[in-house]
N, C-alpha and C. Protein backbone atom coordinates (compact mmCIF):
# COMPACT_ATOMS: atom_id res chain seq x y z
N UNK A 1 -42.23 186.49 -23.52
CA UNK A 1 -41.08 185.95 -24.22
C UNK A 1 -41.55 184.86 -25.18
N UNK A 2 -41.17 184.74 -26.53
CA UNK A 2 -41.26 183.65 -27.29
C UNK A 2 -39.89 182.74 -27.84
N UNK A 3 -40.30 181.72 -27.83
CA UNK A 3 -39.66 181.04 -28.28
C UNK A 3 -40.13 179.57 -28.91
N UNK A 4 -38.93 178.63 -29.72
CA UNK A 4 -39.48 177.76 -30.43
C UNK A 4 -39.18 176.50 -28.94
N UNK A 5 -41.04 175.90 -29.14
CA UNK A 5 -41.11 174.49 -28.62
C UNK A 5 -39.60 173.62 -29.32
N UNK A 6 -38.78 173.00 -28.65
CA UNK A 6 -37.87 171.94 -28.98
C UNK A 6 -37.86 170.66 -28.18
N UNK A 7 -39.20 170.64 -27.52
CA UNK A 7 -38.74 168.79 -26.48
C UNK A 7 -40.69 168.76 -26.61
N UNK A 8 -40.89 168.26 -26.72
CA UNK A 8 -42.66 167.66 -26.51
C UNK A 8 -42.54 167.02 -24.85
N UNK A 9 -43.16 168.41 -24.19
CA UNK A 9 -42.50 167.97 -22.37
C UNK A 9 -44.06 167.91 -22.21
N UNK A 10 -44.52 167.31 -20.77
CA UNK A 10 -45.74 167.64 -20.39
C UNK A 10 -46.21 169.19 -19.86
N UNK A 11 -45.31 169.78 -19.55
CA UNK A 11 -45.31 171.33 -19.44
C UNK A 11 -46.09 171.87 -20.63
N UNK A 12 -45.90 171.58 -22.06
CA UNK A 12 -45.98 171.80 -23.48
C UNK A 12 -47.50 170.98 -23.74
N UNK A 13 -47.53 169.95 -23.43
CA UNK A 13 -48.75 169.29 -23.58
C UNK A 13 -49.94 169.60 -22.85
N UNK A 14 -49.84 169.46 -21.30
CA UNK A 14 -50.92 170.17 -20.53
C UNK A 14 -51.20 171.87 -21.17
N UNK A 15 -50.41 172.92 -21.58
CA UNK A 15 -50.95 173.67 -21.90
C UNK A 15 -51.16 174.08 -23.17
N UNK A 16 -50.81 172.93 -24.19
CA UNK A 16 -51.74 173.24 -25.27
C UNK A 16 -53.23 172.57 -25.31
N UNK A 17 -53.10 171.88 -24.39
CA UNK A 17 -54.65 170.92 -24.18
C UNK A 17 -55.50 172.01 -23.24
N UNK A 18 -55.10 172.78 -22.44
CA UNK A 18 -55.55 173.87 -22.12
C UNK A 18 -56.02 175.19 -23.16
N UNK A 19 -54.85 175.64 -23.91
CA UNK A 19 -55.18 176.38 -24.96
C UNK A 19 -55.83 176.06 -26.25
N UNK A 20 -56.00 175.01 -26.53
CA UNK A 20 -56.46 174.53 -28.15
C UNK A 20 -58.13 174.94 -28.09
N UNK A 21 -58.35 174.20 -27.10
CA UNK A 21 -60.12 174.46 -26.78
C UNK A 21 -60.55 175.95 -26.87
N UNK A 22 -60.18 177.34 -26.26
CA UNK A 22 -59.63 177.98 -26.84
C UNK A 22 -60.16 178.87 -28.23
N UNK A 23 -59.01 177.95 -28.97
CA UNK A 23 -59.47 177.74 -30.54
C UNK A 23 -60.40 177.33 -31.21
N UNK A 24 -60.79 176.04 -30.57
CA UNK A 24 -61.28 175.23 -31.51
C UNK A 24 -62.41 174.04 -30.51
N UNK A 25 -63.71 173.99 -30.66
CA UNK A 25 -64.85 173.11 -29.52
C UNK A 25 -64.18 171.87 -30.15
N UNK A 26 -63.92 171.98 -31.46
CA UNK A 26 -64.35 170.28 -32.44
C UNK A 26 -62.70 169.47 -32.02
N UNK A 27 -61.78 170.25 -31.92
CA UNK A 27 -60.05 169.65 -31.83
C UNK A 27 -60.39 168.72 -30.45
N UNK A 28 -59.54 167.36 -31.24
CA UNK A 28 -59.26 166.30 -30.22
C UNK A 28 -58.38 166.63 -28.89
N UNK A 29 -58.15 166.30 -27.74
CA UNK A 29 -56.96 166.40 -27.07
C UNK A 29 -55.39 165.82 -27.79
N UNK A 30 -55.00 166.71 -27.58
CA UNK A 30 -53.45 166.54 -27.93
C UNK A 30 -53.00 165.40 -27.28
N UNK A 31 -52.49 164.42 -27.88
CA UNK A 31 -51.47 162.94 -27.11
C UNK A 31 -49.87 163.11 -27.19
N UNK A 32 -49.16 162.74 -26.45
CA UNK A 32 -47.80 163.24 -26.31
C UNK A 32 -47.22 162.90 -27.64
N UNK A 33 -47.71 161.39 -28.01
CA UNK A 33 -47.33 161.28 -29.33
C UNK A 33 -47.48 162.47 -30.12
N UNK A 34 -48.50 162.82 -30.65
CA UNK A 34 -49.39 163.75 -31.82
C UNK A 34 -48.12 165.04 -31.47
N UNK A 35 -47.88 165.46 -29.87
CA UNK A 35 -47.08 166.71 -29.72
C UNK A 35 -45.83 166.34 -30.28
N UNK A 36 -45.37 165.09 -29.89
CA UNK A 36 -43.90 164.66 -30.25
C UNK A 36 -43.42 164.77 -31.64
N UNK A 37 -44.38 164.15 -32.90
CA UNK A 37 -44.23 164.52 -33.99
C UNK A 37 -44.39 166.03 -34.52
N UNK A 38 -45.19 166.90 -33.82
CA UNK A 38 -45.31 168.16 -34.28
C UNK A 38 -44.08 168.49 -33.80
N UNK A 39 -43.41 168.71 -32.87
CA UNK A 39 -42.17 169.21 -32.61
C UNK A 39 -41.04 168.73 -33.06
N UNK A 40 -40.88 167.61 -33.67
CA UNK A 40 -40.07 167.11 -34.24
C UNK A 40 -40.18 167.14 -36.13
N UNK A 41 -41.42 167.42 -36.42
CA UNK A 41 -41.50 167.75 -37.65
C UNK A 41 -40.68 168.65 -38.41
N UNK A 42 -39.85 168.40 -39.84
CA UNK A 42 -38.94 169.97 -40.13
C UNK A 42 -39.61 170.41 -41.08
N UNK A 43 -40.96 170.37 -40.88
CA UNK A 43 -41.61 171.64 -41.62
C UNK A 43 -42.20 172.20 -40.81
N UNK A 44 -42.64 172.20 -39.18
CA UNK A 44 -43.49 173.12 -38.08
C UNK A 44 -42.78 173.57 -37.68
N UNK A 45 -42.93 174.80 -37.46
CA UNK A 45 -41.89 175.28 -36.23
C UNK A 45 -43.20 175.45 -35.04
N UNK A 46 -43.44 175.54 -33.75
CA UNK A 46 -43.97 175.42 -32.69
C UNK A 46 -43.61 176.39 -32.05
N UNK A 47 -44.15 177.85 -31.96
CA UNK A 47 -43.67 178.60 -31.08
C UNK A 47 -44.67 179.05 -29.68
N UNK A 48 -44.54 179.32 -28.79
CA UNK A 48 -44.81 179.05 -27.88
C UNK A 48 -44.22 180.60 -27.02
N UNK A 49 -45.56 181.17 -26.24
CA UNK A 49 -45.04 182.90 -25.69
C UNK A 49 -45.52 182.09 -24.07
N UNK A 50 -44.50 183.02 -23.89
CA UNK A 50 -44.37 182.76 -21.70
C UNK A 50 -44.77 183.71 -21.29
N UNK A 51 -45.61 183.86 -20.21
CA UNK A 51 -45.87 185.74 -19.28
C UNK A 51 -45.37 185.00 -18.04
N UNK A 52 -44.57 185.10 -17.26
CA UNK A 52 -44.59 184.79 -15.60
C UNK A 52 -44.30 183.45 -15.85
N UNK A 53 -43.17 182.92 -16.69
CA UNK A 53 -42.68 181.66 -16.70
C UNK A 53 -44.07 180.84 -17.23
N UNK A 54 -45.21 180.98 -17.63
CA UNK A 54 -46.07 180.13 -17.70
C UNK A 54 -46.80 180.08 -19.19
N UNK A 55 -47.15 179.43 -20.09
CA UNK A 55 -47.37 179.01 -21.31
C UNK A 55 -48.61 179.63 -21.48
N UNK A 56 -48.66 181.03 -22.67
CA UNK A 56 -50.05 181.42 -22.28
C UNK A 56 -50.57 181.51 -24.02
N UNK A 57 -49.68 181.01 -24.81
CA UNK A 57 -49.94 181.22 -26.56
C UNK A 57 -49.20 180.42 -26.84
N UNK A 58 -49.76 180.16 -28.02
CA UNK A 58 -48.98 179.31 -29.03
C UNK A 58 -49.20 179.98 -30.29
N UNK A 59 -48.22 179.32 -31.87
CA UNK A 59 -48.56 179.41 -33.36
C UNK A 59 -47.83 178.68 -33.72
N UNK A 60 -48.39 178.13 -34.58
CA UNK A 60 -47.95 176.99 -35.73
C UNK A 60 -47.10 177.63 -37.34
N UNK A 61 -45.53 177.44 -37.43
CA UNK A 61 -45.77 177.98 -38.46
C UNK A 61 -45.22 176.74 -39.97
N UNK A 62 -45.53 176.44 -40.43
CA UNK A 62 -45.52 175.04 -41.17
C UNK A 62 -44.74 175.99 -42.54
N UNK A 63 -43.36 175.96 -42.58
CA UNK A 63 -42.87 175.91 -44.23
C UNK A 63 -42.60 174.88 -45.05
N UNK A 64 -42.98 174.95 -46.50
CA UNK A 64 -42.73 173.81 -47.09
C UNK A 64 -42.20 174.00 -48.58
N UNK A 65 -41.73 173.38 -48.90
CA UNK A 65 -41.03 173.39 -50.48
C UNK A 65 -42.14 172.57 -51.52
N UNK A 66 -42.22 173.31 -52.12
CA UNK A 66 -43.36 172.99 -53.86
C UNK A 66 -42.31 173.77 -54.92
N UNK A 67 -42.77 173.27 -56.69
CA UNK A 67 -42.13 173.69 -57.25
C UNK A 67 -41.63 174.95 -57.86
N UNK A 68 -42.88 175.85 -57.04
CA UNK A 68 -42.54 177.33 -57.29
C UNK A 68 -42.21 177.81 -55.94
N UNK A 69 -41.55 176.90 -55.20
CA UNK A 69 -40.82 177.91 -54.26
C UNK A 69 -41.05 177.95 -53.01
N UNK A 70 -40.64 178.11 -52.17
CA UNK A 70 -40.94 177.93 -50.60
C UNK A 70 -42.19 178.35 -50.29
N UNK A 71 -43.32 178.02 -49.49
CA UNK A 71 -44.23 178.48 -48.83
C UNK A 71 -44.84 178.57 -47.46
N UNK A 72 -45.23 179.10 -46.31
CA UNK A 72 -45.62 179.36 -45.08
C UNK A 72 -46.90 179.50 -45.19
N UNK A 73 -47.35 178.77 -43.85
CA UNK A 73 -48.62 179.28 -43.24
C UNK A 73 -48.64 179.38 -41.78
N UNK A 74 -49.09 179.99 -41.57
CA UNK A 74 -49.30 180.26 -39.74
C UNK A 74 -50.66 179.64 -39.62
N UNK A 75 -50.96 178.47 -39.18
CA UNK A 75 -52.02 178.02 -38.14
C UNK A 75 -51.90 178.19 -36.23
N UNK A 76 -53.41 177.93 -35.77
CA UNK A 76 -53.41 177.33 -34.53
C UNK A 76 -53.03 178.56 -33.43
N UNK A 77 -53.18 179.94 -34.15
CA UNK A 77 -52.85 181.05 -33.16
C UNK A 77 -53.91 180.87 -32.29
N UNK A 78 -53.55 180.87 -30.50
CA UNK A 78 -54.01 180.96 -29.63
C UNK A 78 -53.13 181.94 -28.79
N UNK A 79 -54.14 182.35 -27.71
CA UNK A 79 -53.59 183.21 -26.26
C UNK A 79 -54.65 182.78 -25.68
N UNK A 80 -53.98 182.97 -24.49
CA UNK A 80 -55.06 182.01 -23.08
C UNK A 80 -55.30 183.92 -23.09
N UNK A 81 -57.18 183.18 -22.81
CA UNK A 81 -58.05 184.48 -22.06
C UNK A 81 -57.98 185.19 -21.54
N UNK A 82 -56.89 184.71 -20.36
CA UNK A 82 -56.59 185.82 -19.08
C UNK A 82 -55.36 186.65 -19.73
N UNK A 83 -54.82 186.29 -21.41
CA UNK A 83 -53.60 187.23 -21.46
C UNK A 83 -53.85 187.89 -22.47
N UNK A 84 -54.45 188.00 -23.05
CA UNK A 84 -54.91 188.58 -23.96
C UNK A 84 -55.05 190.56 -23.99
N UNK A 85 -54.86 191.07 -24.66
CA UNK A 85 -55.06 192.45 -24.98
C UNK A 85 -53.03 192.62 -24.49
N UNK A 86 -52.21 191.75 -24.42
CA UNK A 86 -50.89 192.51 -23.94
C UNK A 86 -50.27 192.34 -24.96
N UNK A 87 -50.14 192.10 -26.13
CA UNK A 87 -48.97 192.14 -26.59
C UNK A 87 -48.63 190.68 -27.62
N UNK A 88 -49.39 189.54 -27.25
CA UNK A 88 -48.81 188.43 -26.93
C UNK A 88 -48.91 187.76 -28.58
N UNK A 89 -50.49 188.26 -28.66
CA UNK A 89 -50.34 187.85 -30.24
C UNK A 89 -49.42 188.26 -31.13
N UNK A 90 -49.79 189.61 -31.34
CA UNK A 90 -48.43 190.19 -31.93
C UNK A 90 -46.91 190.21 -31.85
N UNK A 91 -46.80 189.43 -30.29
CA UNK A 91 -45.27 189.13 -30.62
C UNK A 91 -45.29 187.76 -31.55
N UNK A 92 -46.24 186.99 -30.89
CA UNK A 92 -46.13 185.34 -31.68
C UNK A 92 -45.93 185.65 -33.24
N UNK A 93 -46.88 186.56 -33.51
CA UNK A 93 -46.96 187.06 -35.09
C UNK A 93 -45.74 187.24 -35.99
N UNK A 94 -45.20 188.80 -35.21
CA UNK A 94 -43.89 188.93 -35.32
C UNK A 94 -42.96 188.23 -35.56
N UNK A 95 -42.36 187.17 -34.48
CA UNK A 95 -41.69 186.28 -34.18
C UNK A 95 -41.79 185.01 -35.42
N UNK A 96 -42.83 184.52 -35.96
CA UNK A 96 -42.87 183.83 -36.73
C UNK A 96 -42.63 184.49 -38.30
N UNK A 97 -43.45 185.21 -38.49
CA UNK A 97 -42.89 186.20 -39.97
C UNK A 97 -41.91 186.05 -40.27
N UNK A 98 -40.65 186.32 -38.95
CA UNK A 98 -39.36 186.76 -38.79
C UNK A 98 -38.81 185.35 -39.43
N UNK A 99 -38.99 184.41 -38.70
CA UNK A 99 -38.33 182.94 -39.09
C UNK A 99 -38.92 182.54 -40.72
N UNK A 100 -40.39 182.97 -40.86
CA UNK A 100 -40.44 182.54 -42.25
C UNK A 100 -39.36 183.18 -43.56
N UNK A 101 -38.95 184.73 -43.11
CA UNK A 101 -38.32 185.29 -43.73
C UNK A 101 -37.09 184.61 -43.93
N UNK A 102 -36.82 184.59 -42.61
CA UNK A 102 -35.37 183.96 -42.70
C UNK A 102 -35.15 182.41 -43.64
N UNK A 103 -36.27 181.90 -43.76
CA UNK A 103 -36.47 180.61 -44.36
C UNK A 103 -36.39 180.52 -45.71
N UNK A 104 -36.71 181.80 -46.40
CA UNK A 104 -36.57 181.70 -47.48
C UNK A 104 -37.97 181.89 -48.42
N UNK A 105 -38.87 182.16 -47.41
CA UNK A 105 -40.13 182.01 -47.86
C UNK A 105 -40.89 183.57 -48.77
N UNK A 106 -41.71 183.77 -49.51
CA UNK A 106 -41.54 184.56 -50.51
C UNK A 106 -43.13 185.53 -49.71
N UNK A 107 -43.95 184.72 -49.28
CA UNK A 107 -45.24 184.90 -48.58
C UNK A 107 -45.79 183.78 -47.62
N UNK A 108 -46.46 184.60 -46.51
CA UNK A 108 -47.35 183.76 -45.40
C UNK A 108 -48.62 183.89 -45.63
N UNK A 109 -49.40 182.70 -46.01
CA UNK A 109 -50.55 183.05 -45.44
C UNK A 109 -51.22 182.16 -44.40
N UNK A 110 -52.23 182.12 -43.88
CA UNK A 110 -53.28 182.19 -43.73
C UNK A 110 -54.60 182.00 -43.24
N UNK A 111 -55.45 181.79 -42.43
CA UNK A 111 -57.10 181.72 -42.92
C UNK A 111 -57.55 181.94 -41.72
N UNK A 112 -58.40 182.38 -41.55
CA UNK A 112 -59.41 182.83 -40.17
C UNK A 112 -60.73 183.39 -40.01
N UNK A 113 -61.50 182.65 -39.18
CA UNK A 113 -62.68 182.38 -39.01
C UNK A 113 -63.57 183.35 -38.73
N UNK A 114 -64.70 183.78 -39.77
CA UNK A 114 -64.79 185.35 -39.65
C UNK A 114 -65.54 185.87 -38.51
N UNK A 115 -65.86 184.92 -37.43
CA UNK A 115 -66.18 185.50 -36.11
C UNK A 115 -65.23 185.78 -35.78
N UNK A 116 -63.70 185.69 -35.93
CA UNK A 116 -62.70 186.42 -34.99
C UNK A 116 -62.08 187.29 -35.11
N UNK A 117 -63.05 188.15 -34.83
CA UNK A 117 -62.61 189.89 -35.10
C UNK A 117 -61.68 190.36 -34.47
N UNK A 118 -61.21 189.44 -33.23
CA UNK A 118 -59.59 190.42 -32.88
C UNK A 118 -58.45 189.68 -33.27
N UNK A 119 -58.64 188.74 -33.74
CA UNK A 119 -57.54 187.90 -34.63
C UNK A 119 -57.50 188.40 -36.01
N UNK A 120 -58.41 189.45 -36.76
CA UNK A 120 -58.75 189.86 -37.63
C UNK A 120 -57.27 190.97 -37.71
N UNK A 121 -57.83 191.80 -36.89
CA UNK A 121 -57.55 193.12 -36.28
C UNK A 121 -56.08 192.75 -36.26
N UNK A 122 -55.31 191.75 -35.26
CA UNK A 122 -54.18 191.31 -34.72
C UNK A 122 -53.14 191.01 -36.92
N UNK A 123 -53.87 190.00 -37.54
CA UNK A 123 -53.28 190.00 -38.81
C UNK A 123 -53.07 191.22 -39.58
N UNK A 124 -53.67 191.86 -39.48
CA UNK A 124 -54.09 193.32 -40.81
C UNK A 124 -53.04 194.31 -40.00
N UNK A 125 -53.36 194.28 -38.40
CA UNK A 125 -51.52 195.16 -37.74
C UNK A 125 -50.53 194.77 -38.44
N UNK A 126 -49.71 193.26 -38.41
CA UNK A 126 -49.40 192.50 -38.71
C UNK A 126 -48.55 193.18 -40.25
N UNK A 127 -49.68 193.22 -41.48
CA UNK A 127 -49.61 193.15 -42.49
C UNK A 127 -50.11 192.52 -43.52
N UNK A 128 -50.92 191.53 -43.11
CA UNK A 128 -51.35 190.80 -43.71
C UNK A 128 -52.35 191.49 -44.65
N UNK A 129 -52.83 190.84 -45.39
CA UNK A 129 -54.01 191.65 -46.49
C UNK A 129 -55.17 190.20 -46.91
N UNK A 130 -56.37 190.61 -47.33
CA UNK A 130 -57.45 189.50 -47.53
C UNK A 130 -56.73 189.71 -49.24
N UNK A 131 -56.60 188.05 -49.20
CA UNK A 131 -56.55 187.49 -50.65
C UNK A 131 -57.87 187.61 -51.36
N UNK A 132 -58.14 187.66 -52.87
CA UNK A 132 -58.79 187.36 -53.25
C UNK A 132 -59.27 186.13 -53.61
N UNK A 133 -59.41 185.03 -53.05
CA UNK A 133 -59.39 183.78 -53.83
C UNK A 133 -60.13 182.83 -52.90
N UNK A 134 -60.50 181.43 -53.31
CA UNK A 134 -61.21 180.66 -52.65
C UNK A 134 -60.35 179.46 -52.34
N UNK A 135 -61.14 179.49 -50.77
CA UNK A 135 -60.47 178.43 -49.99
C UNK A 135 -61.50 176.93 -50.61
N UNK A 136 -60.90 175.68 -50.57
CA UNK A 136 -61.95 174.54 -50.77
C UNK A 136 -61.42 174.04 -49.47
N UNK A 137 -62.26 173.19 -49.37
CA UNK A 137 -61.79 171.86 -48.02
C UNK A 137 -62.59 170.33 -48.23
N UNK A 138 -61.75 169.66 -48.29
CA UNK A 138 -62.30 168.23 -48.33
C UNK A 138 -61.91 167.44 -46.93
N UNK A 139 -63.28 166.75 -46.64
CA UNK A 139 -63.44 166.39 -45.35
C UNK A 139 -63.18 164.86 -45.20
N UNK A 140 -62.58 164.11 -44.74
CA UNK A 140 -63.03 162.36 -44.72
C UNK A 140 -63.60 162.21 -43.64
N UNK A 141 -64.04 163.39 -42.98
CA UNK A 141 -65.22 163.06 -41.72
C UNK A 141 -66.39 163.57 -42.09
N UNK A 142 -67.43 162.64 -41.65
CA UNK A 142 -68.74 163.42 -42.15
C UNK A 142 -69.18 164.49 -41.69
């Protein structure tokens, strides 16, 4: 089952501090604060998939207004290890598309790390397509 995070509970916190790692070796632990503003933010939506009442995925989907027009991105897709191959990404996927649509948004994109070949696999079901274009990134950490 998915649905959108609406309270920054410790239920929500213990298992994204569980799931982020996950994702990501370099990501800090999540502080209730840091969750509190993401869920309260009105450009994230926070969705969040249950198997057996218990928190086993998350996705980030961030819309925002610029002068040509609404835009989406989906960050921060995770599924805990043990749930993986059911379904779970692709509903999160689903499920968020759905709300960007509804938002007003014209296109989603994006970006993923080219070791992750079943997150690859999971976007391109999806619909998604490889842009042609280049990503930059500026760091204020060394």
């Amino acid at each position: 089952m998915i649905e959108i995070a609406r309270a920054a509970n410790p239920e929500l916190l213990e298992a994204l501090n569980r799931l982020i790692p996950q994702l990501s070796s370099s990501a800090e632990a999540l502080t209730a604060e840091a969750l509190e503003a993401i869920v309260d933010s009105p450009s994230c939506t926070l969705f969040i998939a249950r198997h057996e009442g218990h928190i086993v995925g998350t996705l980030t989907l961030v819309c925002f207004a610029i002068p040509t027009g609404t835009r989406a991105w989906i960050e921060d897709v995770v599924v805990d290890d043990a749930a993986r191959g059911a379904g779970i990404g692709d509903a999160l996927v689903a499920t968020a598309l759905d709300h960007a649509r509804q938002s007003g948004t014209r296109n989603v994109d994006l970006t993923s790390r080219s070791s992750r070949v079943a997150a690859h696999r999971l976007y391109e079901r999806a619909g998604f397509q490889i842009r042609e274009t280049n990503v930059y990134r500026f760091s204020f950490e060394s």
